[in-house]
Protein backbone atom coordinates (compact mmCIF):
# COMPACT_ATOMS: atom_id res chain seq x y z
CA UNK A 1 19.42 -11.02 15.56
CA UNK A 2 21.77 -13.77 14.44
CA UNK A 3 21.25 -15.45 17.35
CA UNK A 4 17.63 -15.47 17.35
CA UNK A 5 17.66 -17.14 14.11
CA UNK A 6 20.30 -19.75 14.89
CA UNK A 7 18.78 -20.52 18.65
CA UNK A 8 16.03 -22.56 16.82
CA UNK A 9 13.01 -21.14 18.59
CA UNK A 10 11.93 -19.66 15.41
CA UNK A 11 10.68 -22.04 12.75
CA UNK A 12 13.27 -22.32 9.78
CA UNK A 13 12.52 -19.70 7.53
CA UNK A 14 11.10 -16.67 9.36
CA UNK A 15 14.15 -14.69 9.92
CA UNK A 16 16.42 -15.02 6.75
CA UNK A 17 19.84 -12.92 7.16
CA UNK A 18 21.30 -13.82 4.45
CA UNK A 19 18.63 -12.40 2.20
CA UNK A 20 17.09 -9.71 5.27
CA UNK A 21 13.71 -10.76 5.37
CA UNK A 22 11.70 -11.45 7.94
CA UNK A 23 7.99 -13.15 8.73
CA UNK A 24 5.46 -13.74 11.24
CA UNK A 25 4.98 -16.32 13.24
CA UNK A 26 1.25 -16.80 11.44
CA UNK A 27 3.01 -16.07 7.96
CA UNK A 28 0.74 -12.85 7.54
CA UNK A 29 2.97 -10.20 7.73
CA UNK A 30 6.78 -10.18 5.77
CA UNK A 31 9.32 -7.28 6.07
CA UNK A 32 12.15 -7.56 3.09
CA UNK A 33 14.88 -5.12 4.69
CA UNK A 34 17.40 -5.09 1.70
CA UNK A 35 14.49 -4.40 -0.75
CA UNK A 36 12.90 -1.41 2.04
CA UNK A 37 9.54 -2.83 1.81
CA UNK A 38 6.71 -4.35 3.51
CA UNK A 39 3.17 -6.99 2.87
CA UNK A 40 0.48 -7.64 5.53
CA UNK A 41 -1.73 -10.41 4.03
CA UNK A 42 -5.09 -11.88 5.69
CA UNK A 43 -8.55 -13.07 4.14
CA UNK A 44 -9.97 -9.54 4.26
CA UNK A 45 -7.10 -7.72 3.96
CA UNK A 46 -3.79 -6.62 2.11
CA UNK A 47 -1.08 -3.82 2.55
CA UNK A 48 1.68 -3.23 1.24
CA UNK A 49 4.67 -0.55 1.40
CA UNK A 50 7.21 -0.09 -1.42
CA UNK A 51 9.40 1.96 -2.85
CA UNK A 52 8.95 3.38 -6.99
CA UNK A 53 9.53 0.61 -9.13
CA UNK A 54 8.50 -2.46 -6.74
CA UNK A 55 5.97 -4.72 -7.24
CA UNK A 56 4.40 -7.04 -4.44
CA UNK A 57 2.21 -9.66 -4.83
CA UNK A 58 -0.41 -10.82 -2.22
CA UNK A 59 -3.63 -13.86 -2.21
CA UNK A 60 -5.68 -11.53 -3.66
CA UNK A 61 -3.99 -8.70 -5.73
CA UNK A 62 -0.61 -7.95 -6.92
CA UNK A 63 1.19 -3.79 -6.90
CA UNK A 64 3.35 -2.38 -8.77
CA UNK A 65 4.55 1.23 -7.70
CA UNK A 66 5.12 3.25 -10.85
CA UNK A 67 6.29 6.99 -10.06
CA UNK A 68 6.95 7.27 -6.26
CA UNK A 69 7.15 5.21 -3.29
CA UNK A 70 3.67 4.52 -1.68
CA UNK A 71 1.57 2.20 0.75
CA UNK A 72 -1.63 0.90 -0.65
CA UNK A 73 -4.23 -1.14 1.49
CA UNK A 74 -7.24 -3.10 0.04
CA UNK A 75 -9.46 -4.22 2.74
CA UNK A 76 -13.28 -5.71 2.11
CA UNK A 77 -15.57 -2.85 3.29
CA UNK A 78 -18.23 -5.90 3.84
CA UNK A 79 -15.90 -8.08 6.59
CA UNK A 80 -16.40 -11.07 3.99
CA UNK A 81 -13.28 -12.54 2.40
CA UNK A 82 -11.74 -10.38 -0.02
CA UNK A 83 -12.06 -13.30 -3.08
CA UNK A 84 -16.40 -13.25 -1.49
CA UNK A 85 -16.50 -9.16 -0.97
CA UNK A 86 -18.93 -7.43 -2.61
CA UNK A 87 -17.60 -3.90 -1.34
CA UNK A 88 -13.29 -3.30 -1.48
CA UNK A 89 -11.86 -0.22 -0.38
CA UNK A 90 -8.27 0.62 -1.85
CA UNK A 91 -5.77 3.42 -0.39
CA UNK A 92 -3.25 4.15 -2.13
CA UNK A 93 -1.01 6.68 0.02
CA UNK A 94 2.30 8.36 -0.72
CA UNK A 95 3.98 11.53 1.10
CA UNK A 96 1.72 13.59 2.58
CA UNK A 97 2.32 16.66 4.94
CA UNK A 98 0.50 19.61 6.22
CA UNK A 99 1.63 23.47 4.28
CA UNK A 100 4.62 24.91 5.96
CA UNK A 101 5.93 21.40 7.94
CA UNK A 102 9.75 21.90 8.20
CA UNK A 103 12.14 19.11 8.71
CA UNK A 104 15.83 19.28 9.76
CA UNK A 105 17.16 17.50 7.27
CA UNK A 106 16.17 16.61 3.93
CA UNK A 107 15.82 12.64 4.64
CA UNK A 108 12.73 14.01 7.41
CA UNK A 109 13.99 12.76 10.09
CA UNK A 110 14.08 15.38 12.87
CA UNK A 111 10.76 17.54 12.51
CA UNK A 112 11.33 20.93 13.18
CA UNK A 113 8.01 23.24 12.71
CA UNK A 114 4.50 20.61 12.42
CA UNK A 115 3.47 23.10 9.77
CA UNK A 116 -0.44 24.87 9.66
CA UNK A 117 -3.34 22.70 10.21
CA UNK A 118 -5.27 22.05 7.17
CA UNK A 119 -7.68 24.42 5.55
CA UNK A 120 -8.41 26.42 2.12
CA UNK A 121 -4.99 28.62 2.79
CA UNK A 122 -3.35 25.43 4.10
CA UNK A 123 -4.08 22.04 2.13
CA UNK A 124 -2.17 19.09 2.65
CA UNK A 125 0.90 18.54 0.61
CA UNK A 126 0.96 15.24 -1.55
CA UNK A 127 3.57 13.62 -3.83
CA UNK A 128 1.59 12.58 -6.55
CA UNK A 129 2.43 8.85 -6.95
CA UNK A 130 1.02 6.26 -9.76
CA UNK A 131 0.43 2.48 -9.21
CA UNK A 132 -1.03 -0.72 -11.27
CA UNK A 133 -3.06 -2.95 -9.48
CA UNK A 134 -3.85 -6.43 -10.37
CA UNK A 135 -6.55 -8.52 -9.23
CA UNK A 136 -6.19 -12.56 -9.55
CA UNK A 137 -9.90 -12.63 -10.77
CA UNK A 138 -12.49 -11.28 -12.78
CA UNK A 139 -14.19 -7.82 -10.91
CA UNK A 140 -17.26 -8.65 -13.09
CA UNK A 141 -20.64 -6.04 -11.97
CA UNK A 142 -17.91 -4.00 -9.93
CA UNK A 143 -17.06 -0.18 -10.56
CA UNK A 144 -13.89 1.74 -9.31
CA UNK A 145 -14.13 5.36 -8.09
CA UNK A 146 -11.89 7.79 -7.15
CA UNK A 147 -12.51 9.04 -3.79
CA UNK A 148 -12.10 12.69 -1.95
CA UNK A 149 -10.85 13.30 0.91
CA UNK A 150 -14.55 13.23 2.34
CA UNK A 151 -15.15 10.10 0.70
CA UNK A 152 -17.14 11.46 -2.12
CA UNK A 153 -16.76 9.88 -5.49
CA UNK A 154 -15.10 12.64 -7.85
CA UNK A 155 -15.18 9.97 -11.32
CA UNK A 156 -14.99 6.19 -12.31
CA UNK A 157 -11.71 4.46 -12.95
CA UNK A 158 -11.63 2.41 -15.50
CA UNK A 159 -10.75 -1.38 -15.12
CA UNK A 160 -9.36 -3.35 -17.52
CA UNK A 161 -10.52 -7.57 -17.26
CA UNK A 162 -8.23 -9.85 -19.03
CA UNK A 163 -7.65 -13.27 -19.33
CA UNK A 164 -9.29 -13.44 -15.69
CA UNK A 165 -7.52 -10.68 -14.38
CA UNK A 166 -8.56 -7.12 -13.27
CA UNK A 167 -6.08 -4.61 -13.78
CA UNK A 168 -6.64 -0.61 -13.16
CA UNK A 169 -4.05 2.14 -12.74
CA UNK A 170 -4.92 4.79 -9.54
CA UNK A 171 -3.52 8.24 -9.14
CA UNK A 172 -3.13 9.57 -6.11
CA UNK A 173 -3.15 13.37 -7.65
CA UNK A 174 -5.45 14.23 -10.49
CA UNK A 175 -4.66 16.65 -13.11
């Protein structure tokens, strides 16, 4: 890797040892490797991967993992711009795994048994994880619901806008 960076093929700045971070070519996607996290950022698009306590910001929106490590996407359902969208969808995912999955150790590394397909004696396992979202501008006219698995709405989520800013809280797991 250290010679990648120092060969000068790769515009200053894209591979960073010192601090282990690393980003495209177009600028779009960044990988911090000391931190163990991860941003894709586009026009109609942002993900992001981090652990409990992180916080990433993108163009469009800013996360902050509260209770467990997750990856959250929020993608315009319309293909316009996310800052022009009239439709968002937001993910927010954490561990998930079918009933009865067994793994060799207990990092998860070496699956053992794929567990029982999911039905009413077998749901899927989730960690329940909590995150804050920000949005750099006013959702004014929008409304936030949580979503089933089937893409139902189950209830509203409230939004807080401040000082320009949307903020909400999602739950992955409801009690």
């Amino acid at each position: 890797m250290k010679s990648i960076a120092e060969s000068g093929r790769l515009d200053k700045g894209k591979i960073d040892l010192e601090n282990k971070t690393f980003r495209s070519s177009t600028g779009e996607l960044f990988m911090d490797v000391g931190k163990l996290n991860w941003k894709a950022i586009t026009p109609k698009t942002e993900a992001y991967a981090l652990l409990d306590g992180q916080s990433l910001r993108g163009d469009f929106a800013s996360v902050k993992s509260l209770t467990a490590q997750a990856s959250v996407l929020i993608s315009a359902y319309d293909n316009k711009p996310l800052r022009d969208s009239n439709r968002i969808l937001i993910l927010h995912l954490t561990d998930v795994m079918n009933s009865r999955q067994k793994f060799a150790t207990p990092e998860k590394d070496v699956l053992l048994e794929r567990g029982e397909r999911l039905s009413a004696e077998n749901p899927l396992l989730v960690r329940a994880g909590k995150i804050r979202i920000t949005v750099d501008s006013p959702l004014d006219g929008f409304k936030l619901y949580a979503v089933d698995l089937d893409g139902s709405r189950v209830f509203e989520v409230p939004m807080k806008i401040e000082n320009g800013k949307s903020r909400f809280t999602l739950r992955n797991v409801t009690p």
